[in-house]
C-alpha atoms as a PDB file:
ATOM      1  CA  UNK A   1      11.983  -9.549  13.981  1.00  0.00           C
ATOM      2  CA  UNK A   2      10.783  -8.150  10.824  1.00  0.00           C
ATOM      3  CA  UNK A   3       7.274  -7.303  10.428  1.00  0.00           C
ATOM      4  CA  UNK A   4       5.164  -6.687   7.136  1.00  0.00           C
ATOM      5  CA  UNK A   5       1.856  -4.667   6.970  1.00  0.00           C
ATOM      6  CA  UNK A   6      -0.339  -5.600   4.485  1.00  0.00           C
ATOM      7  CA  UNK A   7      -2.810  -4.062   2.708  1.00  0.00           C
ATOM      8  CA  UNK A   8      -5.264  -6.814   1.157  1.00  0.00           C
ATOM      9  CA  UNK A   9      -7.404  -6.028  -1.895  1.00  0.00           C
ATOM     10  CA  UNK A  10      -6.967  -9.499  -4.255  1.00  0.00           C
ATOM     11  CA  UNK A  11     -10.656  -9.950  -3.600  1.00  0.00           C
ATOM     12  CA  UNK A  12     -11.105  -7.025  -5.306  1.00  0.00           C
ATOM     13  CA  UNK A  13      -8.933  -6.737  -7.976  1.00  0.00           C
ATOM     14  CA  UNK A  14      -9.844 -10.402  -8.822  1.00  0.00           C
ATOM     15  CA  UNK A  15     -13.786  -9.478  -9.197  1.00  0.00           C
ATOM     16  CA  UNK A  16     -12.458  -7.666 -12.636  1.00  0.00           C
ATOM     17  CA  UNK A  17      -9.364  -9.175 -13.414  1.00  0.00           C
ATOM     18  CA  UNK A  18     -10.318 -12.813 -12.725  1.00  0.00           C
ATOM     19  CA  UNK A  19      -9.311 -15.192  -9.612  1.00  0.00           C
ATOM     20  CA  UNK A  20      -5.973 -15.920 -10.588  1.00  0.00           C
ATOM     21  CA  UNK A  21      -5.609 -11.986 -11.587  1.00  0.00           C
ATOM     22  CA  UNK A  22      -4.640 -13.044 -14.875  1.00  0.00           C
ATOM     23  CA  UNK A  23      -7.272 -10.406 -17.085  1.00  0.00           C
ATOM     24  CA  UNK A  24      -5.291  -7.136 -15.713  1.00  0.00           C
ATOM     25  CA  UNK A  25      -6.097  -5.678 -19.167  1.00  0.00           C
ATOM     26  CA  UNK A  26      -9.825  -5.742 -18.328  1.00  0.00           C
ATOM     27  CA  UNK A  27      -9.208  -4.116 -15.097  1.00  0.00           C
ATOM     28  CA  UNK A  28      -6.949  -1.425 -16.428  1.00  0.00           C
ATOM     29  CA  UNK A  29     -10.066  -0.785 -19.088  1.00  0.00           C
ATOM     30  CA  UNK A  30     -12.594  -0.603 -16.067  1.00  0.00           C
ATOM     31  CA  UNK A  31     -10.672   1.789 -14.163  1.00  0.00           C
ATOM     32  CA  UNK A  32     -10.854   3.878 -17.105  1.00  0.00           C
ATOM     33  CA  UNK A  33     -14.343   4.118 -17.857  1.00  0.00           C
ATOM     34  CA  UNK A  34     -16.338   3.094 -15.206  1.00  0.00           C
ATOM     35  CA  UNK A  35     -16.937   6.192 -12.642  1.00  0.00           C
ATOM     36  CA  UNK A  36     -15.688   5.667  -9.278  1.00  0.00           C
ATOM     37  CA  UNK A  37     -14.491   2.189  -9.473  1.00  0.00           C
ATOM     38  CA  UNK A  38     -10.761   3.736  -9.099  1.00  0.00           C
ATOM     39  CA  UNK A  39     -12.260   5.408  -5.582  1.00  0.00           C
ATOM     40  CA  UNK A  40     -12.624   1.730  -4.673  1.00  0.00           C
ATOM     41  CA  UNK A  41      -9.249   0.569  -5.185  1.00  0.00           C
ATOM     42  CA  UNK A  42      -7.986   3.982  -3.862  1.00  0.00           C
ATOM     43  CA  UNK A  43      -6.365   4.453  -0.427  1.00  0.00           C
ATOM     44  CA  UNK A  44      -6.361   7.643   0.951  1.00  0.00           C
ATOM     45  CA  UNK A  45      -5.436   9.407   3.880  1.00  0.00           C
ATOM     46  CA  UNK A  46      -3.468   5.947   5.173  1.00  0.00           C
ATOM     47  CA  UNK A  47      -1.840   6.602   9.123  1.00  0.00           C
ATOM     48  CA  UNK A  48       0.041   4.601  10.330  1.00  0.00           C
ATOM     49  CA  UNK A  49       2.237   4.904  13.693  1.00  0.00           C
ATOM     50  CA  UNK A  50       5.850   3.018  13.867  1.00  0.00           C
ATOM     51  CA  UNK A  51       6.765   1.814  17.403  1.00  0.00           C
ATOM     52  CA  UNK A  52      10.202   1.987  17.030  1.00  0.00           C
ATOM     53  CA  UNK A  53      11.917   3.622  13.765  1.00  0.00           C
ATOM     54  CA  UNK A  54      13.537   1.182  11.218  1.00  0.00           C
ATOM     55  CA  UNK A  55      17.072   2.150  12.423  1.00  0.00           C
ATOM     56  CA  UNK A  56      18.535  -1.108  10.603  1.00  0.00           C
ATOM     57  CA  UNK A  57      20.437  -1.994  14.031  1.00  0.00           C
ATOM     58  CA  UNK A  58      22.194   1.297  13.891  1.00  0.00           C
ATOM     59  CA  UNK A  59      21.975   3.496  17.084  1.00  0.00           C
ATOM     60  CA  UNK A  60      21.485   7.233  16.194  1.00  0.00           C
ATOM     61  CA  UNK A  61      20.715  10.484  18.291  1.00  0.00           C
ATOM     62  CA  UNK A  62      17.419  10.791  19.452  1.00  0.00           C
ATOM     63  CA  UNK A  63      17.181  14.748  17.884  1.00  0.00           C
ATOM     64  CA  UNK A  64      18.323  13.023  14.179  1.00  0.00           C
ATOM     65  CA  UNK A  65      15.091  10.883  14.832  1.00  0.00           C
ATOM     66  CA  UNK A  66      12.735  13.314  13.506  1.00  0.00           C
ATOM     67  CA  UNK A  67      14.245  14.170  10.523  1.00  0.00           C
ATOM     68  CA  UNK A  68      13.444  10.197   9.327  1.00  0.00           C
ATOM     69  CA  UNK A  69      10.837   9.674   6.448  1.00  0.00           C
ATOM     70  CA  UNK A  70       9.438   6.602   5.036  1.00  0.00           C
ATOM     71  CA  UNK A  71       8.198   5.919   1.750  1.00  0.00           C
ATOM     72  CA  UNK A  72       5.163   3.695   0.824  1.00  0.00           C
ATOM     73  CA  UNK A  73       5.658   1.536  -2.386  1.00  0.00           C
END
């Protein structure tokens, strides 16, 4: 069972770039200029806990399971 996390903020990019988020140009000009606006689409200090590591299927050591590290994209 795969499972995705998702981190929603549409809404908000659609108040500047339109509903169908076609006006990203208008957006990318906001950010720019307007002060603080990119604090709203910025997230920070994001934890998150895993409840079992993404081994794939594969079994490995339990000591070679702290030297794993994911990568948000």
């Amino acid at each position: 069972k795969e499972k995705h996390v998702r981190f929603e903020v549409r809404d908000r990019l659609a108040i500047f770039a339109g509903p169908d988020l076609r006006n990203m140009g208008n957006l990318y000009t906001r950010l720019e200029s307007a002060r603080g606006l990119k604090e709203f689409f910025t997230l920070t200090d994001l934890r998150m806990r895993l409840l079992r590591p993404a081994l794939g299927g594969t079994y490995v050591q339990r000591e070679n399971l702290y030297k794993y590290f994911y990568a948000i994209s």
